[in-house]
N, C-alpha and C. Protein backbone atom coordinates (compact mmCIF):
# COMPACT_ATOMS: atom_id res chain seq x y z
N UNK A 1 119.29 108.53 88.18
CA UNK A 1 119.09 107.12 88.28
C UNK A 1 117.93 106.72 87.38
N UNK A 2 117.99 105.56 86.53
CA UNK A 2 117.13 105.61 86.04
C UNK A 2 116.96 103.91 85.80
N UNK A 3 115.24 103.32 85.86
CA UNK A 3 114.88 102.37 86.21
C UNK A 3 113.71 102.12 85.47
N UNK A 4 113.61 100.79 85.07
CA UNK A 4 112.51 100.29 84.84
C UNK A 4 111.74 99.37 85.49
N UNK A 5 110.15 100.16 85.60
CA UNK A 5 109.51 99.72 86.69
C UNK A 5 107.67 99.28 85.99
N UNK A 6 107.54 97.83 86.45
CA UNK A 6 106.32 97.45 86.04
C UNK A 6 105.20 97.95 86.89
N UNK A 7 103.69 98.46 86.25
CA UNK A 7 103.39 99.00 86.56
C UNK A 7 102.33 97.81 86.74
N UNK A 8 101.35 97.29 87.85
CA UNK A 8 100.36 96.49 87.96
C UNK A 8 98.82 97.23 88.53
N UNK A 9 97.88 97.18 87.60
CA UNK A 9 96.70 98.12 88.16
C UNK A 9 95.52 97.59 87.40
N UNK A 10 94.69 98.24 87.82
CA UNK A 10 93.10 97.49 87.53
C UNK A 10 92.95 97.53 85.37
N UNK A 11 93.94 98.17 85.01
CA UNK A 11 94.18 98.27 83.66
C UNK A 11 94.96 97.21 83.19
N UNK A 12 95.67 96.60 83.90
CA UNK A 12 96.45 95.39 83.62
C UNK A 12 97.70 95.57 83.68
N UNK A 13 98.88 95.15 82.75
CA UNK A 13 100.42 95.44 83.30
C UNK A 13 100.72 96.27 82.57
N UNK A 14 101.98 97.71 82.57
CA UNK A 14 102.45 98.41 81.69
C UNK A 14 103.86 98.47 82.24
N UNK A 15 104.96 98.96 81.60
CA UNK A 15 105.91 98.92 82.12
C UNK A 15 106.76 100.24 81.54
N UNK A 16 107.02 101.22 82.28
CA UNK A 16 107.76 102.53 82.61
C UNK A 16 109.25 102.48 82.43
N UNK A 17 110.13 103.33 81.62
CA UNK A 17 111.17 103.75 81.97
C UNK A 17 111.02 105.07 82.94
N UNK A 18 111.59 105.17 84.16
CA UNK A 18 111.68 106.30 85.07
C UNK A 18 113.08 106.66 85.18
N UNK A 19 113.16 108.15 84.82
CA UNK A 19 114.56 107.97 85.03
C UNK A 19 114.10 109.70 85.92
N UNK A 20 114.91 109.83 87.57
CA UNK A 20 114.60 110.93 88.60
C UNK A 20 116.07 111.52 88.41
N UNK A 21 116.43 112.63 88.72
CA UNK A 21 118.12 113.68 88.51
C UNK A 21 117.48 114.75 89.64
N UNK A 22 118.35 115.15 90.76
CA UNK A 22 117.67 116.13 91.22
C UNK A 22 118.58 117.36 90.24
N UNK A 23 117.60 118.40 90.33
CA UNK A 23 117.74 119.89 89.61
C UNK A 23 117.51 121.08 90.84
N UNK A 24 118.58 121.21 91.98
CA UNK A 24 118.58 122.73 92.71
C UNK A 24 117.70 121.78 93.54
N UNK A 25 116.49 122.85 93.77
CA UNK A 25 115.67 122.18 94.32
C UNK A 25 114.24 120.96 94.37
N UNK A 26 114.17 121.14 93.04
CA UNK A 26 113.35 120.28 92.46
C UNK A 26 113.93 119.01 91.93
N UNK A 27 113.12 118.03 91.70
CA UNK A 27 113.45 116.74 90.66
C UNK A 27 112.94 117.28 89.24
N UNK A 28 113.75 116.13 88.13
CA UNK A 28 113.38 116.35 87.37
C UNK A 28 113.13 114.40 86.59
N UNK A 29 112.14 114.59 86.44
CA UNK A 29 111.50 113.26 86.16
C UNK A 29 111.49 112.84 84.47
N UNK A 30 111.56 111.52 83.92
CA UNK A 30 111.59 111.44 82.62
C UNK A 30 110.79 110.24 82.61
N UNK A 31 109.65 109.77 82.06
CA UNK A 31 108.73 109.21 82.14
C UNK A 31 108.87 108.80 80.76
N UNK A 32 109.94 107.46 80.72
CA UNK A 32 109.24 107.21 78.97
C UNK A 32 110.07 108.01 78.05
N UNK A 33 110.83 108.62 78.32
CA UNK A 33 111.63 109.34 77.65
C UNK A 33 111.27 110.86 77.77
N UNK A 34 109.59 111.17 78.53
CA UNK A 34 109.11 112.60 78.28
C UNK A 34 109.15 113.41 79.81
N UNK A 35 109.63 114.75 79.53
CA UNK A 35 110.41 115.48 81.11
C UNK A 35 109.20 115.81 82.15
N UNK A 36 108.69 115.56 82.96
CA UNK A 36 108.15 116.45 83.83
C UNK A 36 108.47 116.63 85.53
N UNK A 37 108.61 118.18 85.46
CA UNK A 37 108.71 118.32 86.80
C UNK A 37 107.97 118.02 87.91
N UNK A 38 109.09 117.36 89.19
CA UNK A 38 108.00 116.89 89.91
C UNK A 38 109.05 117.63 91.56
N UNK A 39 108.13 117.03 92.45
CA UNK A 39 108.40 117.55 93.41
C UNK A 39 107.24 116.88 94.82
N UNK A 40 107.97 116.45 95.90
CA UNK A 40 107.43 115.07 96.52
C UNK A 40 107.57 115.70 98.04
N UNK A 41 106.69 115.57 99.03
CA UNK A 41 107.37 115.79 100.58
C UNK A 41 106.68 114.69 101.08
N UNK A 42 107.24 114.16 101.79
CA UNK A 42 106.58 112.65 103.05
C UNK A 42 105.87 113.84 104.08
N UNK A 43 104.49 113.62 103.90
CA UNK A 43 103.83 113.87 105.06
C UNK A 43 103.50 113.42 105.79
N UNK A 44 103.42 112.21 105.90
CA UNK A 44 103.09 111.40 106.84
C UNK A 44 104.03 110.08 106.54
N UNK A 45 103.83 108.94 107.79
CA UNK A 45 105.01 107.40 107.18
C UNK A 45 104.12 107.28 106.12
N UNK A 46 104.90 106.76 104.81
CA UNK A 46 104.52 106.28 104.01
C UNK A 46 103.38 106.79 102.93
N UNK A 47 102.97 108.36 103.65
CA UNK A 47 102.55 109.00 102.58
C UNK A 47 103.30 110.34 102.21
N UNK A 48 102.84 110.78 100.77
CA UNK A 48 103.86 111.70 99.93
C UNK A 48 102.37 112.21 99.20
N UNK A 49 103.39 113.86 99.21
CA UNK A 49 102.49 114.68 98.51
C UNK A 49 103.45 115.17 97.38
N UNK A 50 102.71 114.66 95.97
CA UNK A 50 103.58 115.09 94.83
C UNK A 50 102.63 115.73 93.40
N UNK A 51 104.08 117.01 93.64
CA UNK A 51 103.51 117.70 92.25
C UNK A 51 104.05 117.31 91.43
N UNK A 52 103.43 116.58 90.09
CA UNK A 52 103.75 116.23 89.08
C UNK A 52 103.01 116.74 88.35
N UNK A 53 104.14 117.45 87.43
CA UNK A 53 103.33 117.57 85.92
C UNK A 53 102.71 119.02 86.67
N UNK A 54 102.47 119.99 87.68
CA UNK A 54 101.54 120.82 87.85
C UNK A 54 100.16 120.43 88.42
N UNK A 55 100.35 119.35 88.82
CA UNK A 55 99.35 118.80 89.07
C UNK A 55 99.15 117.84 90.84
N UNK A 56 98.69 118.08 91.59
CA UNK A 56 99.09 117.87 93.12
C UNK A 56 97.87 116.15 93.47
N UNK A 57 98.79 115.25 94.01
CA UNK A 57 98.65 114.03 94.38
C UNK A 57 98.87 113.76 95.37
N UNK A 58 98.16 113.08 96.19
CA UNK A 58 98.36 112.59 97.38
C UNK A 58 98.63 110.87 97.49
N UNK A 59 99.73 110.38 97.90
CA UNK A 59 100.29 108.79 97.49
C UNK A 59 100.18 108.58 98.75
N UNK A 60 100.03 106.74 99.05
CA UNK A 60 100.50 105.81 100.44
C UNK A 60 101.56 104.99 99.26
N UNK A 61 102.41 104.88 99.99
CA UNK A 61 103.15 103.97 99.39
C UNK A 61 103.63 102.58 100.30
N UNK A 62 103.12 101.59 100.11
CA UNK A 62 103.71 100.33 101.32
C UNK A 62 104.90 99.52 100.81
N UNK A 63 105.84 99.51 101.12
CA UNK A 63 107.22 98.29 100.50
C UNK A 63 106.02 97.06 100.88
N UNK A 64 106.51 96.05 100.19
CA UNK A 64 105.58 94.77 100.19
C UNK A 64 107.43 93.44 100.66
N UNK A 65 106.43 92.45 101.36
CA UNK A 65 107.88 91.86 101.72
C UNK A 65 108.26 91.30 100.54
N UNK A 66 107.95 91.24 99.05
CA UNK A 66 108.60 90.64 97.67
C UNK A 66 109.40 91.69 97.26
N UNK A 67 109.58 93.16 97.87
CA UNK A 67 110.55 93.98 97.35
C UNK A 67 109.48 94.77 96.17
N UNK A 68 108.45 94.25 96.01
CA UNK A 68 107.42 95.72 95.41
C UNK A 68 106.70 96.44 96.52
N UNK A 69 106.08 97.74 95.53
CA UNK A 69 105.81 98.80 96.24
C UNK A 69 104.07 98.96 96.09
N UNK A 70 103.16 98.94 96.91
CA UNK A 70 101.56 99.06 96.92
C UNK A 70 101.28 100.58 96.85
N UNK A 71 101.11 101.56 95.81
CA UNK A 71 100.97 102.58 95.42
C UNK A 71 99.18 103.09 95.66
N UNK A 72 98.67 103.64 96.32
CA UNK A 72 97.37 104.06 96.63
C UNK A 72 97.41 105.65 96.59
N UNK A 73 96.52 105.70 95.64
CA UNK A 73 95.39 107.34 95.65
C UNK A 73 94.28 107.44 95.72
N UNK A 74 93.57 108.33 95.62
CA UNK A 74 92.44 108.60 95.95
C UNK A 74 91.48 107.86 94.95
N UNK A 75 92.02 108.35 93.53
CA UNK A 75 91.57 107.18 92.56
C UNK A 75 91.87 105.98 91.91
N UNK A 76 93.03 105.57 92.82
CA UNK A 76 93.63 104.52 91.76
C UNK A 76 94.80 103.27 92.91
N UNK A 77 94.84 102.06 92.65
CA UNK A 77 95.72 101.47 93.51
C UNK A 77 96.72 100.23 92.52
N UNK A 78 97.97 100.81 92.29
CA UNK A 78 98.49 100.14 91.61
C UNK A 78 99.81 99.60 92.55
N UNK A 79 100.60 98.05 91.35
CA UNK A 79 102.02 97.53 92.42
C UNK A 79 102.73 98.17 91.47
N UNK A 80 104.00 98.53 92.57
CA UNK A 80 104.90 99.04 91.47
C UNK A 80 106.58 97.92 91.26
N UNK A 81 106.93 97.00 90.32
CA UNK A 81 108.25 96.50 90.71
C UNK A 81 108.81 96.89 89.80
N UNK A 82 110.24 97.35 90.80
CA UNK A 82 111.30 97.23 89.76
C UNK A 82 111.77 96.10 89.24
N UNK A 83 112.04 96.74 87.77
CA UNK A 83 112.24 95.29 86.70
C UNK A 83 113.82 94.60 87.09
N UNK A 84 114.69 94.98 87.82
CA UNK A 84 116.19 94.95 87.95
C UNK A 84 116.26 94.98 89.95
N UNK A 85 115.68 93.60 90.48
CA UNK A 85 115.83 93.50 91.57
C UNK A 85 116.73 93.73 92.45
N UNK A 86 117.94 93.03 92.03
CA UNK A 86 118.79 93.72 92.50
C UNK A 86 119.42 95.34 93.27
N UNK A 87 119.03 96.19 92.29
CA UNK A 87 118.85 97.42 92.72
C UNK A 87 118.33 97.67 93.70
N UNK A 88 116.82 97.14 93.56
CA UNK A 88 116.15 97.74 94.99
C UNK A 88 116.25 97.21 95.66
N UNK A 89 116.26 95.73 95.65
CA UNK A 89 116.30 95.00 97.02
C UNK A 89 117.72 94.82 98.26
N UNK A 90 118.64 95.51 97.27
CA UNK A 90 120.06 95.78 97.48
C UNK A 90 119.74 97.02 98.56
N UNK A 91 119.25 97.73 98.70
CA UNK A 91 118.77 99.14 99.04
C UNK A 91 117.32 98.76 100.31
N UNK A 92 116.57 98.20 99.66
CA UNK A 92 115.38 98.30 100.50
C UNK A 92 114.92 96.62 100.55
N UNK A 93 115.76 95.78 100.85
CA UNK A 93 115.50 94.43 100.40
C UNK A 93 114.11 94.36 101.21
N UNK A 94 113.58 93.34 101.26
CA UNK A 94 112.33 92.49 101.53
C UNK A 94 112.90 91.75 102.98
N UNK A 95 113.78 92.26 103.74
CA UNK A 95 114.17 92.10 105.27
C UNK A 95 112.92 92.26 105.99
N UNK A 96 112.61 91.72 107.07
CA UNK A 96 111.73 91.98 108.18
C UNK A 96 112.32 92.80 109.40
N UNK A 97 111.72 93.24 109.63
CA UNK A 97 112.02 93.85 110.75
C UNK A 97 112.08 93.24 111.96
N UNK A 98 113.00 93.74 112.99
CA UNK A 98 112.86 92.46 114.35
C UNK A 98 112.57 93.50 115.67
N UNK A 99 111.82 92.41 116.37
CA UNK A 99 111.36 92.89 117.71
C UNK A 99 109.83 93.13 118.08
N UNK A 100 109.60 93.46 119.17
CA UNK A 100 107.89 93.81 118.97
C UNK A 100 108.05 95.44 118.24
N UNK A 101 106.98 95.46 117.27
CA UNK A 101 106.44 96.47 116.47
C UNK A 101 104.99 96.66 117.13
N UNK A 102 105.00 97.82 117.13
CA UNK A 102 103.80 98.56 117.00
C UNK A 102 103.21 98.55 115.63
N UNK A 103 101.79 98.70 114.91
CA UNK A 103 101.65 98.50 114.10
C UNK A 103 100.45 100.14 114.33
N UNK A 104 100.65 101.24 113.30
CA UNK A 104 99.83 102.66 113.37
C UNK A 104 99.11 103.11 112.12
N UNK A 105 98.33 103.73 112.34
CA UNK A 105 97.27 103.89 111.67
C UNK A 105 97.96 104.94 110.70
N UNK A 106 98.19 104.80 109.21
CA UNK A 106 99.08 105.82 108.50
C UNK A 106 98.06 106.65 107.85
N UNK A 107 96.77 106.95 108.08
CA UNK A 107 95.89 107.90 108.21
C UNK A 107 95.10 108.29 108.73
N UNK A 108 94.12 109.69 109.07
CA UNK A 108 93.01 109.12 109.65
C UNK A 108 92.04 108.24 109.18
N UNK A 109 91.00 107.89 109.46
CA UNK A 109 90.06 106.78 109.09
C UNK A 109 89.18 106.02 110.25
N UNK A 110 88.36 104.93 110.01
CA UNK A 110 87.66 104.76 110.83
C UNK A 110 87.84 102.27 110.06
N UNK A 111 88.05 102.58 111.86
CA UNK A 111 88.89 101.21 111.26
C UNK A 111 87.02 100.02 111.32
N UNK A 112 87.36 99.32 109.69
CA UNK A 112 85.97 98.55 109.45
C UNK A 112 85.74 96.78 109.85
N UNK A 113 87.64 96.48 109.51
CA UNK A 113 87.64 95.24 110.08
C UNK A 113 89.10 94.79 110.31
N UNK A 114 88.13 94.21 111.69
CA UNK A 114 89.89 93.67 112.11
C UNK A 114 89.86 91.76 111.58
N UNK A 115 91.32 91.62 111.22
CA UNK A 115 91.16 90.15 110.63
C UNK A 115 92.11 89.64 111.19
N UNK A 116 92.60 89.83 112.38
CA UNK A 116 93.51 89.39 112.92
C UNK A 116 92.73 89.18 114.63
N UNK A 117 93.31 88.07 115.30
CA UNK A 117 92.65 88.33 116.90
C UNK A 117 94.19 88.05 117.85
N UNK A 118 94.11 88.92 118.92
CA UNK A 118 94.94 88.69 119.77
C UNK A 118 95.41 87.08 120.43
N UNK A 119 97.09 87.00 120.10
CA UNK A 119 97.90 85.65 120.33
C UNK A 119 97.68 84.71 118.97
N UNK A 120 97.15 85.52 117.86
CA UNK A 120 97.31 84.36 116.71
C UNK A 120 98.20 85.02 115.64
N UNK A 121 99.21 83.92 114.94
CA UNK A 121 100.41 84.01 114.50
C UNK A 121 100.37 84.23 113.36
N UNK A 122 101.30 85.28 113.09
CA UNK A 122 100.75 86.29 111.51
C UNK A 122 102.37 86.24 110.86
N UNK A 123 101.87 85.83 109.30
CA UNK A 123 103.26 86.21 108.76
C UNK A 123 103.69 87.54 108.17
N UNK A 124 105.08 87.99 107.83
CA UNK A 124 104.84 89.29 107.25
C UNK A 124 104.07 89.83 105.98
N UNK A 125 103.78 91.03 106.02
CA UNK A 125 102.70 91.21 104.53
C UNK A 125 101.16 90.91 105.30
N UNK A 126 101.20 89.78 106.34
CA UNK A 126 99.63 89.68 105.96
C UNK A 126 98.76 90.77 106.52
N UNK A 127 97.57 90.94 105.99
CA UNK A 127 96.56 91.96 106.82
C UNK A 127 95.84 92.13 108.01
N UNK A 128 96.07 93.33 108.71
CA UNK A 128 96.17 93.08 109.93
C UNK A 128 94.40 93.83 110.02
N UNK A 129 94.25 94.73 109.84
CA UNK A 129 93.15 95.92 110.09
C UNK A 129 92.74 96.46 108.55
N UNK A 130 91.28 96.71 108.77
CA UNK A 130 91.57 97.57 107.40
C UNK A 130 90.85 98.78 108.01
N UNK A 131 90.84 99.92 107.62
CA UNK A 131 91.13 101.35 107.74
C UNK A 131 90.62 101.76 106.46
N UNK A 132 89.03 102.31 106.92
CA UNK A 132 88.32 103.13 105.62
C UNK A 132 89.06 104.63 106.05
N UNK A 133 89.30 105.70 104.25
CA UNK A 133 89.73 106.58 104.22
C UNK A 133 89.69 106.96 103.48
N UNK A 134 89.10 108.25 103.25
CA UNK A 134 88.50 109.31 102.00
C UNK A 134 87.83 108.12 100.78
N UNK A 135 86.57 107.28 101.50
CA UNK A 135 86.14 106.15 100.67
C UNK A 135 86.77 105.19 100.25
N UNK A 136 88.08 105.09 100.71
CA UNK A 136 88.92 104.00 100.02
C UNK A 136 89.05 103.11 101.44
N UNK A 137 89.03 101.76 101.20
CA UNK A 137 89.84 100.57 102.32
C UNK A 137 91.24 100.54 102.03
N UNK A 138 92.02 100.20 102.71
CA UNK A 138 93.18 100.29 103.23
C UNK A 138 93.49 99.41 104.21
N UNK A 139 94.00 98.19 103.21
CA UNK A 139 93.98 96.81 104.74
C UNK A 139 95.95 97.24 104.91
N UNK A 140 96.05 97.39 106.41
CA UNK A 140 97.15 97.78 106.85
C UNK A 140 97.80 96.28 107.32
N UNK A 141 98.84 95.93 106.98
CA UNK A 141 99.70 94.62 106.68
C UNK A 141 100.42 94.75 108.12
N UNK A 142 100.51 93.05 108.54
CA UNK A 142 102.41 92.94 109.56
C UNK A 142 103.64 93.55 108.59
N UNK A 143 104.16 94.12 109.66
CA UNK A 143 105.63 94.54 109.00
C UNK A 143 106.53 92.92 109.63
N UNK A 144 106.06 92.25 109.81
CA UNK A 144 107.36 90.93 110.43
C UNK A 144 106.34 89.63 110.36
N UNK A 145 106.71 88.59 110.33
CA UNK A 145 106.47 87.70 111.32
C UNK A 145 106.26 87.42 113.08
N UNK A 146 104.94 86.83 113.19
CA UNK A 146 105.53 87.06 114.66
C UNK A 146 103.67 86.75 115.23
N UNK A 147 103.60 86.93 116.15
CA UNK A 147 102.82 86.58 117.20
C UNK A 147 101.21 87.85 117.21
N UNK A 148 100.24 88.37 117.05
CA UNK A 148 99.62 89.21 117.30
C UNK A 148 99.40 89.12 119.03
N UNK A 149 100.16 90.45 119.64
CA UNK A 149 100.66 90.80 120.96
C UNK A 149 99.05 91.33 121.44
N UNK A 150 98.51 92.25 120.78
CA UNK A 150 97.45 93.04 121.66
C UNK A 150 96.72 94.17 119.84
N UNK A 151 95.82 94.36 120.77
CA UNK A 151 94.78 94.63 119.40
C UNK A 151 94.28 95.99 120.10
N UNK A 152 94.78 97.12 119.69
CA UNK A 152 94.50 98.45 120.00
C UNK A 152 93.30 98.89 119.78
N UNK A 153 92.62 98.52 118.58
CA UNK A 153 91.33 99.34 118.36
C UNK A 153 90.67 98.22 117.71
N UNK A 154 89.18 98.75 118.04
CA UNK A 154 88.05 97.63 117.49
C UNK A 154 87.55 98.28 116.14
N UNK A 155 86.73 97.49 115.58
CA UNK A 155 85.78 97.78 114.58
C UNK A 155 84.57 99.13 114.97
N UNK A 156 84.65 99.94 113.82
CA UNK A 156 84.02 101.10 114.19
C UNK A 156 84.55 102.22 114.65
N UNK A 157 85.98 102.02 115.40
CA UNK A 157 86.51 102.78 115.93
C UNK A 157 86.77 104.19 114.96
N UNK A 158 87.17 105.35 115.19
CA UNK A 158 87.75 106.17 114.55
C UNK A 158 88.99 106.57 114.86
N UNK A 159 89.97 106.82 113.80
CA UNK A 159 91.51 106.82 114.61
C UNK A 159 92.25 108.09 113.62
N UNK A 160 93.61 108.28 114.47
CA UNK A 160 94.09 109.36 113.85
C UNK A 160 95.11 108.60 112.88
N UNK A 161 96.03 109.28 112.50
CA UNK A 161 97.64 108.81 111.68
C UNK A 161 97.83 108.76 113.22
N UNK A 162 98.98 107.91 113.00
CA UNK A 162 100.15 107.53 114.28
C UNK A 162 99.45 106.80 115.34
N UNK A 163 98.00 107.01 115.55
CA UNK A 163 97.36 105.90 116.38
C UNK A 163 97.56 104.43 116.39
N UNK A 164 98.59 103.89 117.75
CA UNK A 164 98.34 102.37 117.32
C UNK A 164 97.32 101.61 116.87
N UNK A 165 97.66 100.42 116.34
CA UNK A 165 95.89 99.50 116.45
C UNK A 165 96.39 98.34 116.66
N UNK A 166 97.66 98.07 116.48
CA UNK A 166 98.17 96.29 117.28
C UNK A 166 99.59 96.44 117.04
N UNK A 167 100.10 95.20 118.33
CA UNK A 167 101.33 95.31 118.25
C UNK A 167 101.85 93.41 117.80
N UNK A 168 102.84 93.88 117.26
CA UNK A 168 103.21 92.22 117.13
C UNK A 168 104.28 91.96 117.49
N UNK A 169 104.54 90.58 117.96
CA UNK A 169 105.99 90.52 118.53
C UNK A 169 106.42 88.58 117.86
């Protein structure tokens, strides 16, 4: 499959041909026209550990409700859209999710601010908590529209992955 995807980061815009083929057990990646092997496992929701190139990365990746993707590493936080919407949004559209959600901490960290208060009405995307982690902030978003139900953890707190910190309904 192969896609072109704009790349948005503190460098400004660039834009990627990606084209992924799996090979046995590995992928095989084409960046631009140039091959490197890569190889990806979800360790956690929404994070991935990938060898590219020989070289080992640790990603968060968030779908955003416009159908782009919020790409975070240790050094770097870029958006990623595909240039040919259709495709993805066909696949992973910019749908909300329905019902009360739990909303969990997708690392450890030590949560710095909450910007949300219990019974006030949040749309999807917006920021709910932010969550310092390996020096980086990490404001953790509603997955829906909807109501802020209850507020799991305060400021200061320290939390694991999978730890709630609010639910919304």
């Amino acid at each position: 499959m192969k896609h072109e995807i704009q790349l948005t980061g503190s460098a400004g815009k660039e834009t990627r041909v990606v084209e992924l083929r799996r090979e046995g057990t590995t992928w095989r990646a084409l960046i631009d026209g140039n091959p490197l092997e890569a190889d990806a496992a979800e360790v956690a929701p929404h994070t991935f550990s990938i060898l590219l190139g020989g070289k080992s990365y640790e990603l968060r990746v968030t779908p955003m409700p416009d159908g782009s993707l919020k790409i975070q590493s240790a050094h770097a936080e870029l958006t990623a859209q595909v240039l040919d919407p259709r495709e993805w949004r066909g696949r992973h559209g910019a749908l909300e999710v329905q019902g009360r959600q739990q909303v969990v901490a997708p690392m450890p960290g030590k949560i710095v601010r909450i910007l949300v208060q219990a019974g006030e009405a949040v749309e999807a995307g917006q920021g709910l908590v932010v969550v310092e982690a390996m020096k980086m902030q990490n404001e953790i978003r509603s997955p829906k529209s909807g109501k802020v139900e209850k507020i799991a953890a305060k400021e200061g707190d320290t939390v694991n992955a999978g730890d709630v910190l609010v639910w919304v309904d």
